[in-house]
Protein backbone atom coordinates (compact mmCIF):
# COMPACT_ATOMS: atom_id res chain seq x y z
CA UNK A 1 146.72 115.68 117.89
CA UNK A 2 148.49 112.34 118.71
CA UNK A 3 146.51 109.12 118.90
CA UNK A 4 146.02 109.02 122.68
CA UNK A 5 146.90 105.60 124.76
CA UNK A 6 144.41 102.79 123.36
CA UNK A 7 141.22 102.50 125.79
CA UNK A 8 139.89 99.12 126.07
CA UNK A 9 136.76 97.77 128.55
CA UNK A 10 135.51 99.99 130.78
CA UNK A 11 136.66 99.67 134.53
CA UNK A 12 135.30 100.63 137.66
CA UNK A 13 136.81 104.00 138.78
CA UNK A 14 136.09 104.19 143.03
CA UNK A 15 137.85 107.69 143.26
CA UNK A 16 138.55 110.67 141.03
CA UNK A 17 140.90 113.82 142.12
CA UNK A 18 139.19 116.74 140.35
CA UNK A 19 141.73 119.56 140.37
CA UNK A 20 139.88 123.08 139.44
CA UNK A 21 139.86 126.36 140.32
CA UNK A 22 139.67 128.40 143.60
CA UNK A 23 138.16 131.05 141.88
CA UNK A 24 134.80 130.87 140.09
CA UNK A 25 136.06 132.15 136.65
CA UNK A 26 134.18 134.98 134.93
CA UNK A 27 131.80 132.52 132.95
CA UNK A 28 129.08 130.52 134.48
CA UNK A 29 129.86 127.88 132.16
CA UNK A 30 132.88 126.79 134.37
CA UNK A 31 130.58 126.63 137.22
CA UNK A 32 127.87 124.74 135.35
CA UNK A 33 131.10 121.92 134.40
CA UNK A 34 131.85 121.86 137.82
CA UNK A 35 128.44 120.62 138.99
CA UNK A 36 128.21 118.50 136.09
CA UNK A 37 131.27 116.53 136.88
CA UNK A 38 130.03 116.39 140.63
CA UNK A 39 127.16 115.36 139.78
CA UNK A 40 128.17 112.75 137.08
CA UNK A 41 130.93 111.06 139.45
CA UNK A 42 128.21 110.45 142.57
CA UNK A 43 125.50 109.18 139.48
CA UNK A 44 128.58 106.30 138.71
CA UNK A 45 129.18 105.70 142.47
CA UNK A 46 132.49 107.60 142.37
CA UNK A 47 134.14 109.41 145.43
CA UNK A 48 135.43 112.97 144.95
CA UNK A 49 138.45 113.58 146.33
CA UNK A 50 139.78 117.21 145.78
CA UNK A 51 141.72 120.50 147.55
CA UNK A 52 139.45 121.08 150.27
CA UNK A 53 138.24 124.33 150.10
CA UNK A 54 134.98 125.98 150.05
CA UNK A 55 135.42 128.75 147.30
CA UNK A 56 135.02 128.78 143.94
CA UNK A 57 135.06 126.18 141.43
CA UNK A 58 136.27 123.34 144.01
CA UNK A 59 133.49 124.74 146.50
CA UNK A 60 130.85 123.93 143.94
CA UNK A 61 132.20 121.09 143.05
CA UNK A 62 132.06 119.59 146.76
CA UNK A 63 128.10 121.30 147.15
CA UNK A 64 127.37 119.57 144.56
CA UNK A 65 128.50 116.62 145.46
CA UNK A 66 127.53 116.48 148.95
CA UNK A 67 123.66 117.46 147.53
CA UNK A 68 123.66 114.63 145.56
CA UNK A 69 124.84 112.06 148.40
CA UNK A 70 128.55 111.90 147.39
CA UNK A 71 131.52 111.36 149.51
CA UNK A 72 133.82 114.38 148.77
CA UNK A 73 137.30 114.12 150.35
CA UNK A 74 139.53 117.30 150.61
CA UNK A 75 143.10 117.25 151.18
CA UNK A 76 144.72 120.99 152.45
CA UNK A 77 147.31 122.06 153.74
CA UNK A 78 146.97 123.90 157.35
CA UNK A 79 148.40 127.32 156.29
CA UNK A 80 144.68 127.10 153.90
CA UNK A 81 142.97 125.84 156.90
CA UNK A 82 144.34 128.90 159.09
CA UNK A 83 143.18 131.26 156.25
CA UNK A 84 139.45 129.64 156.92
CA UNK A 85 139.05 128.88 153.05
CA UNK A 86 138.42 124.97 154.26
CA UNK A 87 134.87 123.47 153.84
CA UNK A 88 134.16 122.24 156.96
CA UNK A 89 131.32 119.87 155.92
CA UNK A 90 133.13 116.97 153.69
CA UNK A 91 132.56 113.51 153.85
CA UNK A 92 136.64 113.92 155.14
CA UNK A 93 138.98 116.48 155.42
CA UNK A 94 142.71 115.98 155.38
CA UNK A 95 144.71 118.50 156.47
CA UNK A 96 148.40 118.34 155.65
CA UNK A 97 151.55 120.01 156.02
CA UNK A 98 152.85 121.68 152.26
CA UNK A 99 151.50 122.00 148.80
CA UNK A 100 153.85 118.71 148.13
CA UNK A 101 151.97 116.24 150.83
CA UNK A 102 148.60 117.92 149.71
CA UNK A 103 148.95 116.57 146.03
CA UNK A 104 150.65 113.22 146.90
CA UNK A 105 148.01 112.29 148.84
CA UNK A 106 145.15 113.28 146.67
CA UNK A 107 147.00 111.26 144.11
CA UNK A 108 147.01 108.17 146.64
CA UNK A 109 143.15 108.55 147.68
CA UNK A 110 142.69 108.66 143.75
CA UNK A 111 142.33 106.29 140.83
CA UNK A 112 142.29 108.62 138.29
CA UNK A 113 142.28 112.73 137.57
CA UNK A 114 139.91 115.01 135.77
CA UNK A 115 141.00 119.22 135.55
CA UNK A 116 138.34 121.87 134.94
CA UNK A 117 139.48 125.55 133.97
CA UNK A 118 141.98 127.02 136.87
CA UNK A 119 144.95 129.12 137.25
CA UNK A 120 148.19 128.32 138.05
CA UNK A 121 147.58 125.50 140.66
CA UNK A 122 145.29 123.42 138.54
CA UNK A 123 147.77 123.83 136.12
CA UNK A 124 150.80 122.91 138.14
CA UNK A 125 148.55 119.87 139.53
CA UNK A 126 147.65 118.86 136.09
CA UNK A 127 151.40 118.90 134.89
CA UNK A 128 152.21 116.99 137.67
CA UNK A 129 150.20 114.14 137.78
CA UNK A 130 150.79 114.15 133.70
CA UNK A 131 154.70 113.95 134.59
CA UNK A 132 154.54 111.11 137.03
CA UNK A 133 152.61 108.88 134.53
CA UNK A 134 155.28 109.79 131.71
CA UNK A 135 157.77 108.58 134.31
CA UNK A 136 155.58 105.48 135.10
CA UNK A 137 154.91 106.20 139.07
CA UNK A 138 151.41 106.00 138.25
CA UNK A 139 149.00 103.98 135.60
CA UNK A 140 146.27 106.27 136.11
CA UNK A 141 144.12 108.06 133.33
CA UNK A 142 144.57 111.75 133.27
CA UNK A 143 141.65 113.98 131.68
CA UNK A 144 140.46 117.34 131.26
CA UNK A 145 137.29 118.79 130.59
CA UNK A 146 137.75 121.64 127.79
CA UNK A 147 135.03 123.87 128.91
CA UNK A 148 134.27 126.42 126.19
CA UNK A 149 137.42 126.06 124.69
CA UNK A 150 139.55 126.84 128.11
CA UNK A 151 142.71 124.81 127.71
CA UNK A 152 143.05 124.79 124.03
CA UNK A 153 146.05 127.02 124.02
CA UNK A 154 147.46 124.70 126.70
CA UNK A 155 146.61 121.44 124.50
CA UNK A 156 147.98 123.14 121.27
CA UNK A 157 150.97 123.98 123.29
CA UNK A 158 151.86 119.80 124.11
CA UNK A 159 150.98 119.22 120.18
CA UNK A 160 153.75 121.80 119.61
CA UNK A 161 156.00 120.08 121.91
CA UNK A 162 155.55 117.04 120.35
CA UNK A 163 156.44 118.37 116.90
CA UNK A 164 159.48 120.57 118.67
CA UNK A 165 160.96 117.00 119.68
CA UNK A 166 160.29 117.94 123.85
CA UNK A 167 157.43 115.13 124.13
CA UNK A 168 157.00 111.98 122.89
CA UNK A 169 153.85 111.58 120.79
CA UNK A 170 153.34 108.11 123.16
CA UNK A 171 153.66 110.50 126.16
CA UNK A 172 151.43 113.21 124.70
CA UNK A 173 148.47 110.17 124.35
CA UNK A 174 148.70 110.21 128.19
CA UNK A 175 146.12 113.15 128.63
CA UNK A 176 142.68 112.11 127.63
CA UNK A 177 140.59 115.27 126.98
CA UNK A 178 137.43 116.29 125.71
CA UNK A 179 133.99 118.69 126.16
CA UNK A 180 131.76 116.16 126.92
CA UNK A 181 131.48 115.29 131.27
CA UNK A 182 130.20 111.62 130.48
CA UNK A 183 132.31 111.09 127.36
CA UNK A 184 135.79 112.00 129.47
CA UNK A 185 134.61 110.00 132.48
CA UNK A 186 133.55 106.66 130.01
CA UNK A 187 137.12 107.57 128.40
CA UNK A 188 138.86 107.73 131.52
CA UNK A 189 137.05 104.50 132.77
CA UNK A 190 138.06 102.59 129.40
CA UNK A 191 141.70 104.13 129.67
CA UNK A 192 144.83 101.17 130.40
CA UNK A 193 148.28 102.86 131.40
């Protein structure tokens, strides 16, 4: 794995997007991560700001939150909202137009991005935000939290990019990653795009 992009003093982080899954998973270990990140980011005096809904992984993350005397901010998009999967008791809820507004304006509310295991939106959102800091539209850290070994595949498939000539090694050190909640949030806090 590439040398990822050199962290230096820690700095205060007000707001993290979490991006995560609307399901639960099929291990309690992804549920476990998702409290522990809630509860880690309202121990450092850190917003959560996430997709708005009640169910699975992001529901638990914004429970968790909320117990623990967190602002949680969701950001959905009204067809989600019409389909009653919004939590209705957030510190704010956003509702918005289209996937697109929904993710640019988590990204604005945000000063950096953890993922937890997800399908194909936390995936996409992941990818995303990853592409707009390789293009320089944002100097944000990016991190994931590699619960029981969930993205590895994913991870080893950038490495392979890299070595395929697709990614630059530089661009690759973008995504901070690791198993450890407080270790990726002290990362991500040290991180300077």
């Amino acid at each position: 794995m590439p040398d990822p992009i050199p962290l230096h003093e820690p700095r205060p982080l007000r707001s993290i997007c979490v991006f995560c899954g609307s399901s639960p998973g099929d291990d309690p270990a992804y549920t476990a991560a998702a409290e522990s990140v809630a509860e880690a980011l309202v121990a450092r005096g850190v917003r959560v700001v996430y997709g708005g809904a009640h169910v699975g992984l992001m529901g638990a993350v914004a429970d968790t939150a909320l117990a623990a005397g967190g602002q949680v901010v969701g950001v959905i998009p009204r067809s989600m909202v019409d389909r009653e999967v919004a939590h209705r008791g957030l510190t704010e809820l956003h509702v918005v137009g289209s996937m697109h507004e929904r993710k640019a304006l988590m990204a604005d509310l945000s000063d950096g991005f953890v993922a937890l295991p997800g399908g194909m939106g936390t995936l996409e959102e992941l990818t995303e935000v990853l592409s707009w800091a390789q293009l320089g539209l944002h100097h944000k850290p990016v991190a994931l939290l590699d619960v029981d070994g969930y993205w590895d595949a994913w991870l080893a498939f950038l490495d392979r990019a890299v070595a395929a000539g697709f990614l630059r090694p530089e661009h690759r050190g973008l995504l901070l990653s690791g198993n450890d909640v407080d270790g990726v949030l002290d990362a991500m806090a040290r991180w300077r795009g």
